[in-house]
N, C-alpha and C. Protein backbone atom coordinates (compact mmCIF):
# COMPACT_ATOMS: atom_id res chain seq x y z
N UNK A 1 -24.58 -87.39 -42.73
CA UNK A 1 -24.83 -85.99 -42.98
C UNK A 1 -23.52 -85.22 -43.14
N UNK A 2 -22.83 -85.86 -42.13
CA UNK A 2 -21.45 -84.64 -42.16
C UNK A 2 -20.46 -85.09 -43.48
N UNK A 3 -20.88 -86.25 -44.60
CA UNK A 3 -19.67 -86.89 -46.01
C UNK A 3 -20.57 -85.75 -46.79
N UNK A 4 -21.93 -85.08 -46.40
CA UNK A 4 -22.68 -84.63 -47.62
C UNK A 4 -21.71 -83.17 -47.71
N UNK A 5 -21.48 -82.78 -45.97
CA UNK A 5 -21.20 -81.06 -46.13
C UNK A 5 -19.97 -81.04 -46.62
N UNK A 6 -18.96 -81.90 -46.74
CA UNK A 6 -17.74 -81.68 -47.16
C UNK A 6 -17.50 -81.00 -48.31
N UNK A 7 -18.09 -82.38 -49.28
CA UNK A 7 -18.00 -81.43 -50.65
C UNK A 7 -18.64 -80.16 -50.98
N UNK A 8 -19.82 -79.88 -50.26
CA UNK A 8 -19.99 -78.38 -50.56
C UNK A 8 -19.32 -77.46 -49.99
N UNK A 9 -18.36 -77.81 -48.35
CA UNK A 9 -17.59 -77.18 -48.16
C UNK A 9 -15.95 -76.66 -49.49
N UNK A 10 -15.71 -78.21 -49.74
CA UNK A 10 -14.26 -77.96 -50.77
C UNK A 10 -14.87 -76.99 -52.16
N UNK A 11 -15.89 -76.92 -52.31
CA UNK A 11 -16.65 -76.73 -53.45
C UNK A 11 -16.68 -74.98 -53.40
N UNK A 12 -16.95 -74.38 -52.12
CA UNK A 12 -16.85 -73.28 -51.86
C UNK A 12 -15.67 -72.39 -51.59
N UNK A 13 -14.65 -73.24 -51.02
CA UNK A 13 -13.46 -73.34 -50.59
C UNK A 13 -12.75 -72.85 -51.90
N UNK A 14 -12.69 -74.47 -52.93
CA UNK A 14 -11.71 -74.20 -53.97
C UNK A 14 -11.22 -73.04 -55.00
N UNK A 15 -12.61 -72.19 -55.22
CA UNK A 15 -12.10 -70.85 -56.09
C UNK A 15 -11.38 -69.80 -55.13
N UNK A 16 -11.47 -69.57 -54.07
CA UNK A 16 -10.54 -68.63 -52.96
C UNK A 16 -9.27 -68.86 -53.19
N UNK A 17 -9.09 -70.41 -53.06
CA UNK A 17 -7.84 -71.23 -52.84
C UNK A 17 -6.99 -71.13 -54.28
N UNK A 18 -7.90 -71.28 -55.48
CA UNK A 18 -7.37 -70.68 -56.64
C UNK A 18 -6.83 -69.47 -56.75
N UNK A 19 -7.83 -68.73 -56.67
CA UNK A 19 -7.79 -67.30 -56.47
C UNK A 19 -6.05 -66.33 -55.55
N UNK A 20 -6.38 -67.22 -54.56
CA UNK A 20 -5.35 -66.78 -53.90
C UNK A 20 -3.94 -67.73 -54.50
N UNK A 21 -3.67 -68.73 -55.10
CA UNK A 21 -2.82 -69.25 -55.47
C UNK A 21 -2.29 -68.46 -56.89
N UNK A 22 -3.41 -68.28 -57.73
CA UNK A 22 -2.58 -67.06 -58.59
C UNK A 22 -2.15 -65.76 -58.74
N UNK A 23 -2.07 -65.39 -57.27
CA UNK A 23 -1.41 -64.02 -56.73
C UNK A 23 -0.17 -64.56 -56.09
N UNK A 24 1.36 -64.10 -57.11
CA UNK A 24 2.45 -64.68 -56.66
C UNK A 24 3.28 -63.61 -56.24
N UNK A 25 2.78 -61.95 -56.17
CA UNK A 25 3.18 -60.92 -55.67
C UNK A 25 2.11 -59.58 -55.45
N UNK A 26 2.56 -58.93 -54.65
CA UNK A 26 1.71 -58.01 -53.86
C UNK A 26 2.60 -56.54 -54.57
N UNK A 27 2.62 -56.04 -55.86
CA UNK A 27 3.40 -55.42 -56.50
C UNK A 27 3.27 -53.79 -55.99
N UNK A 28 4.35 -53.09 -55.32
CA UNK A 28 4.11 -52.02 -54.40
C UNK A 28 4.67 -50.41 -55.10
N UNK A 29 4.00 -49.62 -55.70
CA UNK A 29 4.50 -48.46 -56.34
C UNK A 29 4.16 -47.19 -55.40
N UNK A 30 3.69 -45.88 -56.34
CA UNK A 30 3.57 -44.57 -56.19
C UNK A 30 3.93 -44.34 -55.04
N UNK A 31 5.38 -44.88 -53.67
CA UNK A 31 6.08 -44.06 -52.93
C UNK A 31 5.06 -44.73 -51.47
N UNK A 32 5.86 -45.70 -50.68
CA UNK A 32 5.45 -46.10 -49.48
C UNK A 32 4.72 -47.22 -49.64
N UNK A 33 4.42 -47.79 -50.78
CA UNK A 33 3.59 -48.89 -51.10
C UNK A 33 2.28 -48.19 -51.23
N UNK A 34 2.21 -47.24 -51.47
CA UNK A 34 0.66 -46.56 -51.71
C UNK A 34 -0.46 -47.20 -52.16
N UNK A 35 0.28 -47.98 -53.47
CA UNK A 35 -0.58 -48.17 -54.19
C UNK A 35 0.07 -49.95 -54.12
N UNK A 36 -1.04 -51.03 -54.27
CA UNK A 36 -0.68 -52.10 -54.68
C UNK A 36 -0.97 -53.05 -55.80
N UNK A 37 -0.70 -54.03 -55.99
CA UNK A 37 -1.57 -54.34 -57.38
C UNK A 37 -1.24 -55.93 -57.33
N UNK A 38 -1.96 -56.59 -57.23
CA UNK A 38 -1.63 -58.21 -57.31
C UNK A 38 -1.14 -58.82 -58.93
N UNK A 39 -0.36 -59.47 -58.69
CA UNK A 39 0.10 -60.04 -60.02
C UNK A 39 0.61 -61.45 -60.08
N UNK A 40 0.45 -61.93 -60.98
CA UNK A 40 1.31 -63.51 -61.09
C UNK A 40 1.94 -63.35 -62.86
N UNK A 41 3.61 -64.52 -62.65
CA UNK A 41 4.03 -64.25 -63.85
C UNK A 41 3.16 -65.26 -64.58
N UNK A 42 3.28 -65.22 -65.81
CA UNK A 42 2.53 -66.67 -66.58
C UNK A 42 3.40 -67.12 -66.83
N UNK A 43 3.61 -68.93 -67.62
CA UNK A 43 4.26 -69.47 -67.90
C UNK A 43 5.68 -69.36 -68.48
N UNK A 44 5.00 -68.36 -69.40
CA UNK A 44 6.34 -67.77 -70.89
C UNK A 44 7.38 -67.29 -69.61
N UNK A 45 7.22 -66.33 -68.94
CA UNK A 45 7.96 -65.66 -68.10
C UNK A 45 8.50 -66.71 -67.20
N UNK A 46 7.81 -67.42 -66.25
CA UNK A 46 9.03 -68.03 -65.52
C UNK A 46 9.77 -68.87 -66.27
N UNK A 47 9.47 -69.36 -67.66
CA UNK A 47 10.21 -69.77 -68.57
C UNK A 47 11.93 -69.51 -68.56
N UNK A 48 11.52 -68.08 -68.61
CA UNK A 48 12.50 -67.24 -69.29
C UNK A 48 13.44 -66.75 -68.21
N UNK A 49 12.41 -66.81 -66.58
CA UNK A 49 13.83 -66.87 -65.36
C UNK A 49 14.12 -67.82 -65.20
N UNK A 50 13.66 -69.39 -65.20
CA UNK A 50 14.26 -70.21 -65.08
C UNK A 50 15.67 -70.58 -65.61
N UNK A 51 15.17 -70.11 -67.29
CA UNK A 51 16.36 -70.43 -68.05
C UNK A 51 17.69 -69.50 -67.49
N UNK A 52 17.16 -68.87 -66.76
CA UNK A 52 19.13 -68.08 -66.19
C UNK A 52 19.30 -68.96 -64.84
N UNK A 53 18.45 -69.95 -64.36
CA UNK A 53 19.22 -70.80 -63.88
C UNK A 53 19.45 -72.14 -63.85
N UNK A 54 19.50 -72.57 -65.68
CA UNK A 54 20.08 -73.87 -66.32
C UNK A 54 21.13 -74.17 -65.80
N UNK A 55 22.12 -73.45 -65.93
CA UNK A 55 23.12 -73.93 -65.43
C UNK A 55 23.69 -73.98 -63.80
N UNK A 56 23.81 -74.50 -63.07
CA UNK A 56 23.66 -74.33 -61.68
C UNK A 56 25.01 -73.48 -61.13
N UNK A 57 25.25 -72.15 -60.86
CA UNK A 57 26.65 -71.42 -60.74
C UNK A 57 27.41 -72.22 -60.05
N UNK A 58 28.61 -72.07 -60.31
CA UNK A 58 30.09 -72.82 -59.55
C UNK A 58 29.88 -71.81 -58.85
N UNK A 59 29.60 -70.56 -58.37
CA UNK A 59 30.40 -69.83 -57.13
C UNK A 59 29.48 -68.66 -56.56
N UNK A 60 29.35 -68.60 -55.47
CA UNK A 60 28.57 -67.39 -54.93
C UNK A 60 28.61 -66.49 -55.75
N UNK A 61 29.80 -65.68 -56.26
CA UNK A 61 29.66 -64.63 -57.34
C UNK A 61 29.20 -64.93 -58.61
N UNK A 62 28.89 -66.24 -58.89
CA UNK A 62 28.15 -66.55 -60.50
C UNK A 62 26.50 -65.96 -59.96
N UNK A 63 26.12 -67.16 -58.81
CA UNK A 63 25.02 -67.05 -57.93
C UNK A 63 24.34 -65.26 -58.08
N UNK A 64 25.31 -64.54 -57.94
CA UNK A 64 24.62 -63.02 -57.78
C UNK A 64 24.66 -62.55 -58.89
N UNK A 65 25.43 -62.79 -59.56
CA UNK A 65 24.83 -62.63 -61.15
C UNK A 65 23.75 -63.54 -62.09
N UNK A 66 23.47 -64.18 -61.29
CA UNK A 66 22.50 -64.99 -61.92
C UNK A 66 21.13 -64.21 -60.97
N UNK A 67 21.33 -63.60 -60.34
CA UNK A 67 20.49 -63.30 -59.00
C UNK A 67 19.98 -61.70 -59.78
N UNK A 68 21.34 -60.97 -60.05
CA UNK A 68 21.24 -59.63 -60.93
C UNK A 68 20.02 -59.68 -61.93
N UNK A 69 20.61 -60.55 -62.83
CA UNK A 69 19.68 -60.48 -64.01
C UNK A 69 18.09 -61.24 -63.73
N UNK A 70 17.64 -62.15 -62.92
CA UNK A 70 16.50 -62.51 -62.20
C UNK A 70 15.78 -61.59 -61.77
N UNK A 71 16.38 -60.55 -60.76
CA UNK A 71 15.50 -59.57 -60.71
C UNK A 71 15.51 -58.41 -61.51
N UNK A 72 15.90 -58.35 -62.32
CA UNK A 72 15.96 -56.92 -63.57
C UNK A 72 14.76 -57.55 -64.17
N UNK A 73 15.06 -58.74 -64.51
CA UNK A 73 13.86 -59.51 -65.60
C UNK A 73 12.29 -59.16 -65.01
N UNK A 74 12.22 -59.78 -63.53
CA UNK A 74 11.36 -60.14 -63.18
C UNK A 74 10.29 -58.31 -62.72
N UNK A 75 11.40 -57.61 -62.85
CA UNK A 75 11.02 -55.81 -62.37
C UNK A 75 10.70 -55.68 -63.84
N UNK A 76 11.20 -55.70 -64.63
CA UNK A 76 10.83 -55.59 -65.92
C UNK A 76 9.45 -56.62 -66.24
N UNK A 77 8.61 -57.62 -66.01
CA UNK A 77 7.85 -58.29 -66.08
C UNK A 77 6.52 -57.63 -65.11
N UNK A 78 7.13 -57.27 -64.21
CA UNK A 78 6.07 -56.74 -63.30
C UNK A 78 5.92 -55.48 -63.68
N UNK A 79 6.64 -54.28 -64.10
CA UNK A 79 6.26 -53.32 -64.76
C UNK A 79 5.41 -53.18 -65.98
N UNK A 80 5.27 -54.01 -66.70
CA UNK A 80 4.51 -54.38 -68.09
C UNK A 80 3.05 -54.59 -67.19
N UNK A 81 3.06 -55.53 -66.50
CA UNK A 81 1.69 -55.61 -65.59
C UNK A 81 1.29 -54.73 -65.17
N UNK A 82 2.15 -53.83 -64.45
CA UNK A 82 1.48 -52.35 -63.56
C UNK A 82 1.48 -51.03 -63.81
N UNK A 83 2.29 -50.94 -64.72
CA UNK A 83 2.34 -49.50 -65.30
C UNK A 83 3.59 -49.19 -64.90
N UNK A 84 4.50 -49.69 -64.30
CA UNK A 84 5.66 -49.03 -63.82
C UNK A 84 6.44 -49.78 -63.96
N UNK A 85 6.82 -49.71 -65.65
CA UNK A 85 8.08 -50.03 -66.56
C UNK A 85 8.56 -48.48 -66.83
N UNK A 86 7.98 -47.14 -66.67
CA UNK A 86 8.59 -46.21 -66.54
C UNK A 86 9.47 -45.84 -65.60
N UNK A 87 9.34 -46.62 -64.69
CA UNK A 87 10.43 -46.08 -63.15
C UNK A 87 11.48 -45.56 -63.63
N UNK A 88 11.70 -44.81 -63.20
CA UNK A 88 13.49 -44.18 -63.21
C UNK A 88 13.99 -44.40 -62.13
N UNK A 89 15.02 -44.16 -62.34
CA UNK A 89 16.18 -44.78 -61.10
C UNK A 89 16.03 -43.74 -59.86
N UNK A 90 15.81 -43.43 -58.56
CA UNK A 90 15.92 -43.09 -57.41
C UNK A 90 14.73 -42.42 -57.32
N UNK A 91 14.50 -41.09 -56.39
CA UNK A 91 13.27 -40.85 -56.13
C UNK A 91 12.67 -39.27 -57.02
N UNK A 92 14.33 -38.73 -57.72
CA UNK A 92 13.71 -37.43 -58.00
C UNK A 92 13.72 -37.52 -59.20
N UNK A 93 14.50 -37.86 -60.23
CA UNK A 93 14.43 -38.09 -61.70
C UNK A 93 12.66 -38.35 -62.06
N UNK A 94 11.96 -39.40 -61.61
CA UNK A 94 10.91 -39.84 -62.17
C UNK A 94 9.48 -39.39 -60.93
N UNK A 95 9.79 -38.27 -60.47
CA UNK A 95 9.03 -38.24 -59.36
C UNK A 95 7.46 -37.54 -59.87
N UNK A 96 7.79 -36.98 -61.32
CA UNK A 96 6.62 -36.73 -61.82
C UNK A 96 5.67 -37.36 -62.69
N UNK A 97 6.54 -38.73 -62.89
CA UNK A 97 5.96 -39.65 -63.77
C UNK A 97 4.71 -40.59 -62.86
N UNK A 98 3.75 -41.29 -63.40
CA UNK A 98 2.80 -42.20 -62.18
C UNK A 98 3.64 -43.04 -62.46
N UNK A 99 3.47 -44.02 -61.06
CA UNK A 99 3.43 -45.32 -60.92
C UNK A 99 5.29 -45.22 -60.81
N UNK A 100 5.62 -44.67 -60.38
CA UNK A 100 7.10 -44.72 -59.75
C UNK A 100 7.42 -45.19 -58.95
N UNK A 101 8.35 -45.41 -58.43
CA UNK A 101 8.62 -46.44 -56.66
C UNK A 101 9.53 -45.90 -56.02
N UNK A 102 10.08 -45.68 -54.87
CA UNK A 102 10.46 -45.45 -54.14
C UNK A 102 11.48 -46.37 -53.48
N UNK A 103 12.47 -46.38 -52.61
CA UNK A 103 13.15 -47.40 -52.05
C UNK A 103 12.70 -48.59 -51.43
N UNK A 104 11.56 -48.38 -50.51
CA UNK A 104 10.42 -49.02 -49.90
C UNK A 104 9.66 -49.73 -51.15
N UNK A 105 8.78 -49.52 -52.01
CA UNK A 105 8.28 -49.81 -52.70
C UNK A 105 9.71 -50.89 -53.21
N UNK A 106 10.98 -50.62 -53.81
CA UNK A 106 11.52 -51.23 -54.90
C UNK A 106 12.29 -52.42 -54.08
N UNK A 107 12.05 -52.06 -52.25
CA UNK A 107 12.96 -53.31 -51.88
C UNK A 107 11.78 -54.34 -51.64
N UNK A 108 10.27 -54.29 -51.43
CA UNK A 108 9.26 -54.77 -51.02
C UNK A 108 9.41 -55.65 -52.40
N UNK A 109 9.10 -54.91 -53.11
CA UNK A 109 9.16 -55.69 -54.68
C UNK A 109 10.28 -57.19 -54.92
N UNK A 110 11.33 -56.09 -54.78
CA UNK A 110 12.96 -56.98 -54.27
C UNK A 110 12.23 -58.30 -54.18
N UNK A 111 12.53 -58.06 -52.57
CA UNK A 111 12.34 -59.37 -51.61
C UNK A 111 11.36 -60.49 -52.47
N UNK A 112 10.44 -59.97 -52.67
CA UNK A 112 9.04 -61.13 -52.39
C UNK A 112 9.42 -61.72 -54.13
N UNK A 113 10.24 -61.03 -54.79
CA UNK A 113 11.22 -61.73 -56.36
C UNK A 113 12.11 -62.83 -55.55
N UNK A 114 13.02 -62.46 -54.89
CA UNK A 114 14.12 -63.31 -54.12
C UNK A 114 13.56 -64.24 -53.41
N UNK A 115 12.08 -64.35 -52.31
CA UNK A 115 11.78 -65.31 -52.07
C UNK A 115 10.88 -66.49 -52.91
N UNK A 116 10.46 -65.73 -53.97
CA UNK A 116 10.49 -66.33 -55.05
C UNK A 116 10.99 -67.02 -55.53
N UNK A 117 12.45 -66.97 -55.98
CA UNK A 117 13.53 -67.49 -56.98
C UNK A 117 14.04 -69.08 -55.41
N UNK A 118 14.10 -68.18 -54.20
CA UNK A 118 14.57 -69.25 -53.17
C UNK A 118 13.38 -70.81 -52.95
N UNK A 119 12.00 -70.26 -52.88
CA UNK A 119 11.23 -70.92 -53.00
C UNK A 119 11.21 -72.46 -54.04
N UNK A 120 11.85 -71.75 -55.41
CA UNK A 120 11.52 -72.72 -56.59
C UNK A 120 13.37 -73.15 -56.11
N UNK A 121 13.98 -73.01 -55.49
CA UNK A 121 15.03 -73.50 -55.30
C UNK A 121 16.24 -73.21 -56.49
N UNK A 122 16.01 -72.22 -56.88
CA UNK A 122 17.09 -71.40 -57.66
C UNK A 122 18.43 -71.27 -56.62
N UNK A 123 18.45 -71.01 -55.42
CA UNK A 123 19.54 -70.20 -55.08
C UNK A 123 19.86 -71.49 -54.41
N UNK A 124 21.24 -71.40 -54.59
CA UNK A 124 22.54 -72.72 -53.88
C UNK A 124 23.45 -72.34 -52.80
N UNK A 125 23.85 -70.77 -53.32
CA UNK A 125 24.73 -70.51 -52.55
C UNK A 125 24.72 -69.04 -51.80
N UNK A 126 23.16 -68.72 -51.80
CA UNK A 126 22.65 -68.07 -50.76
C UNK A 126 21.22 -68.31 -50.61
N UNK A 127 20.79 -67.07 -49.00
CA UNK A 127 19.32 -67.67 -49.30
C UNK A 127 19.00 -65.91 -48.64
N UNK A 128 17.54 -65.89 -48.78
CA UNK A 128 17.10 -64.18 -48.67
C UNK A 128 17.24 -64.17 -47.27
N UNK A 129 17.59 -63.06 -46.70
CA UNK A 129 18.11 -62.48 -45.46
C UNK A 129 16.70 -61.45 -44.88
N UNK A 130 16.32 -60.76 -44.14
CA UNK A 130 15.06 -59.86 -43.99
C UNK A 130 15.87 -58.34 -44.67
N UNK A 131 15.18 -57.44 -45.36
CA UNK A 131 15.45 -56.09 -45.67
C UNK A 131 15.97 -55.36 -44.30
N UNK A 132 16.81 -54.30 -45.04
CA UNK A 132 17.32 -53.55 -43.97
C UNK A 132 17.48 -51.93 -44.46
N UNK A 133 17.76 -51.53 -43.27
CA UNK A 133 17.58 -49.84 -44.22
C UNK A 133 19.21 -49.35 -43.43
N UNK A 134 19.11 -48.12 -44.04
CA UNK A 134 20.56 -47.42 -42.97
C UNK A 134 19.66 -45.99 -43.62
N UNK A 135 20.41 -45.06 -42.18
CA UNK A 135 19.73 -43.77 -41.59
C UNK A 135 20.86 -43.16 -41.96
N UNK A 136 21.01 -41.85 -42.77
CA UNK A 136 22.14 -41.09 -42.88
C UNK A 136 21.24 -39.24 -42.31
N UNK A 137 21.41 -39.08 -41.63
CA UNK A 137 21.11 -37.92 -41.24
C UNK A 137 19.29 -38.06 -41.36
N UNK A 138 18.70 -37.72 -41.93
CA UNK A 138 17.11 -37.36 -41.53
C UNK A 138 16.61 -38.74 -43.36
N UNK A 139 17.68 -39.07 -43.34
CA UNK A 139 17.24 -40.28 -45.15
C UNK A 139 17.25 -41.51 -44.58
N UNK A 140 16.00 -41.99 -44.48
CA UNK A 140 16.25 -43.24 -44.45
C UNK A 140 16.32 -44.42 -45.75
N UNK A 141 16.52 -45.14 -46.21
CA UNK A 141 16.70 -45.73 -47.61
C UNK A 141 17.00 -47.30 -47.19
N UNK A 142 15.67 -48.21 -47.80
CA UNK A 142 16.07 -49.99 -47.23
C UNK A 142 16.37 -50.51 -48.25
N UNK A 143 16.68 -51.60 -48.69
CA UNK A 143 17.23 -52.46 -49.35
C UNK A 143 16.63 -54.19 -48.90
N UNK A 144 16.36 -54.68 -49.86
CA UNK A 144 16.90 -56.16 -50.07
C UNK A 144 17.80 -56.65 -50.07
N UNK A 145 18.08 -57.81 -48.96
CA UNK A 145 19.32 -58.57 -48.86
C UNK A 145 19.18 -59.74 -49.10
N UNK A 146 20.30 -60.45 -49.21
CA UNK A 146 20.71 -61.60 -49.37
C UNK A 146 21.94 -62.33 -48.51
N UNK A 147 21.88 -63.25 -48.03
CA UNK A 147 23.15 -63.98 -47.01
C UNK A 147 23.81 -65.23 -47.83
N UNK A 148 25.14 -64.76 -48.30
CA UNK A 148 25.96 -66.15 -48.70
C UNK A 148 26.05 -67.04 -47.46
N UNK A 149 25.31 -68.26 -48.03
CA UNK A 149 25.36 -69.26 -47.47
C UNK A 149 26.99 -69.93 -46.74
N UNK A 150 28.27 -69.77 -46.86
CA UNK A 150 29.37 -70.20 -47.03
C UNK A 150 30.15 -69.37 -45.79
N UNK A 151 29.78 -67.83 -46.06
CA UNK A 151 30.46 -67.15 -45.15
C UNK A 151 29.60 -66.29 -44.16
N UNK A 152 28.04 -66.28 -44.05
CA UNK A 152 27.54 -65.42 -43.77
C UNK A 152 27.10 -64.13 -43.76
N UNK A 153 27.77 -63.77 -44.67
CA UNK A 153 27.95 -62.12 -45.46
C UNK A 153 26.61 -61.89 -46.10
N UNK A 154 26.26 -60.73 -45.67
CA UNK A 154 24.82 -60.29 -45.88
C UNK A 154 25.08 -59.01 -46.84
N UNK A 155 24.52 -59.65 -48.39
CA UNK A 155 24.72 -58.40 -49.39
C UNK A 155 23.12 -57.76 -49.65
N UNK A 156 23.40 -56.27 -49.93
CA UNK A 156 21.96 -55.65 -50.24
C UNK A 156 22.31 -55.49 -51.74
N UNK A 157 20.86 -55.89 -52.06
CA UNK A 157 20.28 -56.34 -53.35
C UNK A 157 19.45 -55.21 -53.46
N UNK A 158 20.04 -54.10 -54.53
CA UNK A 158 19.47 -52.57 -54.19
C UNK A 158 18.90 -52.26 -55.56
N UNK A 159 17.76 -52.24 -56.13
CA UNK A 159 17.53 -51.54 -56.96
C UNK A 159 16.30 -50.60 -57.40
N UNK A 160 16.83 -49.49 -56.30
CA UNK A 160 16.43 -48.25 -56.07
C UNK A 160 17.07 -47.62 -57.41
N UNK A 161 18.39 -47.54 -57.37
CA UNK A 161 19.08 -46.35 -58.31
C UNK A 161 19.15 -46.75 -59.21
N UNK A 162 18.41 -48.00 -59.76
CA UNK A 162 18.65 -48.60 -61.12
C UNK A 162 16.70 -47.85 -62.31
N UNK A 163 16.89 -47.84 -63.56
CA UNK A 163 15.97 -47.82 -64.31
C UNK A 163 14.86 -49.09 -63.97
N UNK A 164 13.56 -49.09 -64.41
CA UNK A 164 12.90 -50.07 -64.52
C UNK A 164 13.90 -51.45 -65.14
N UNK A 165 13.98 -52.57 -64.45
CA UNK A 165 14.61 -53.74 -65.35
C UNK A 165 15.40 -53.54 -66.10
N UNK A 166 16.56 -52.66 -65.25
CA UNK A 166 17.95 -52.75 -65.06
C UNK A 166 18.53 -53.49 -64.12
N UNK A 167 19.60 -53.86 -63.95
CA UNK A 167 20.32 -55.12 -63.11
C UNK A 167 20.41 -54.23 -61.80
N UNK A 168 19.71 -54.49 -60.72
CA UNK A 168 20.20 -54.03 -59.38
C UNK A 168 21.70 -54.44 -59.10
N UNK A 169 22.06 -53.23 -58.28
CA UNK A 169 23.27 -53.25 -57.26
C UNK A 169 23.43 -54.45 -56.36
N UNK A 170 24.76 -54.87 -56.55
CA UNK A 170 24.56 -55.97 -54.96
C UNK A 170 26.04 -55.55 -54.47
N UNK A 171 26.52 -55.18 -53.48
CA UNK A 171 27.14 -54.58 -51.98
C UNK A 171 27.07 -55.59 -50.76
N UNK A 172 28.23 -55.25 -50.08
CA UNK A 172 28.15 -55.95 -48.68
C UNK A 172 27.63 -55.18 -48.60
N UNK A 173 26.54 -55.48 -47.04
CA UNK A 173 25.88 -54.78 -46.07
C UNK A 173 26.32 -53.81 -45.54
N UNK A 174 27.86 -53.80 -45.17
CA UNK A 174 28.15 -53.14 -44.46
C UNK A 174 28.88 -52.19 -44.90
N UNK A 175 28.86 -52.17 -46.44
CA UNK A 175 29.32 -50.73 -46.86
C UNK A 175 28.65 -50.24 -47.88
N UNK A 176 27.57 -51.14 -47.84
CA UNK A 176 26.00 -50.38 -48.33
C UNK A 176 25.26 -49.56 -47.37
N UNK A 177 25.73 -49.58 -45.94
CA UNK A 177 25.32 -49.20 -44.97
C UNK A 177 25.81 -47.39 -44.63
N UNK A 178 27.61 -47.66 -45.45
CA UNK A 178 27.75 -46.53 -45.28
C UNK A 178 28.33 -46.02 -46.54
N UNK A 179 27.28 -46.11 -47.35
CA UNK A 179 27.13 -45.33 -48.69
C UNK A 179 27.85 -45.16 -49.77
N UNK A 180 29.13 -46.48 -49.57
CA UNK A 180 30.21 -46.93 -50.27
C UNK A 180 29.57 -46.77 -51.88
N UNK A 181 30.49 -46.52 -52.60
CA UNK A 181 30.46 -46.72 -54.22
C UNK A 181 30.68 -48.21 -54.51
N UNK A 182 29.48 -48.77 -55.01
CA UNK A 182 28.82 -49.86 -55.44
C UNK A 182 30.12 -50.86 -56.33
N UNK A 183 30.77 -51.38 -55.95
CA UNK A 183 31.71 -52.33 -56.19
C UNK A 183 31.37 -52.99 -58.20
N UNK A 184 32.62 -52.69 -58.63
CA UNK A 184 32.55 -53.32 -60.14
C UNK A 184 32.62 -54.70 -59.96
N UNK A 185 33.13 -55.17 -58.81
CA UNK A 185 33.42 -56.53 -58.88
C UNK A 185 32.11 -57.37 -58.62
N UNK A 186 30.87 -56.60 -58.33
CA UNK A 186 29.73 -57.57 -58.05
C UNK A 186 28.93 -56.75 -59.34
N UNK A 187 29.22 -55.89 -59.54
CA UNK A 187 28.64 -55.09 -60.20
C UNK A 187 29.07 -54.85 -62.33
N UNK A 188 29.26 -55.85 -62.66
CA UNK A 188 30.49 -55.97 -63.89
C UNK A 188 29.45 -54.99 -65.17
């Protein structure tokens, strides 16, 4: 009796298990994660991030530029899905447009791209760190990070102040923390 219930168990089971396997992000807009929207890329698309990491970087700083353009792509991919390929960069420029994001919203997004890219084993010479925010008077503002594997250095992977699928900011932590002007040297 109990070889009969199995298969009607897997049988009931398997479309959930589908179901939930083609939700590869929990995509978070209109300011606090208000609004959410499930999405998965299709083929063509991870195609097209993979291919920025054919070549495997010689150096942590190739690594974050290969990391840059991964998530511009992949914000740009998920905006076509959700309506919010209009984003503008920070919170007041586009605050009248729908489907805008917020810091919260754009590091939530961030991350769950980065554990993404770490997952399929893209990244060599770092791996995703947990988000972090810094408090400047009554603003709070978080970020996505990342930890070089080599030295421990924890950079935020910021793209709040960037357009829809534009190349986020990447900063040490610790002078992303205190509101430093965003370095050309990670930033070219």
């Amino acid at each position: 009796m109990k070889l009969h219930v199995l298969p009607i168990l897997i049988s009931l089971l398997a479309p959930a298990a589908l179901a939930a396997s083609s939700t590869e992000f929990v995509h978070c807009f209109n300011f606090g994660c208000k609004t959410t929207r499930e999405i998965a890329f299709n083929a063509q698309q991870w195609q097209a991030i993979t291919n920025l990491f054919a070549k495997p970087a010689l150096s942590a700083w190739l690594e974050k530029q290969q990391i840059r353009h991964a998530i511009a792509l992949m914000e740009s991919f998920s905006g076509q899905l959700t309506g919010t390929h209009q984003d503008r960069g920070g919170n007041y420029s586009g605050k009248d447009l729908p489907f805008q994001q917020d810091c919260i919203d754009e590091s939530t997004n961030t991350y769950q791209y980065l554990i993404a890219l770490q997952k399929r084993d893209f990244l060599h010479w770092h791996r995703v760190a947990e988000k972090q925010r810094r408090i400047v008077w009554l603003a709070t503002h978080w970020t996505a990070v990342i930890s070089e594997n080599n030295t421990q250095q924890l950079f935020a992977v910021d793209s709040w102040y960037r357009d829809n699928g534009e190349l986020p900011y990447i900063q040490k932590i610790e002078d992303w923390r205190h509101r430093a002007a965003f370095p050309e040297s990670f930033n070219p």
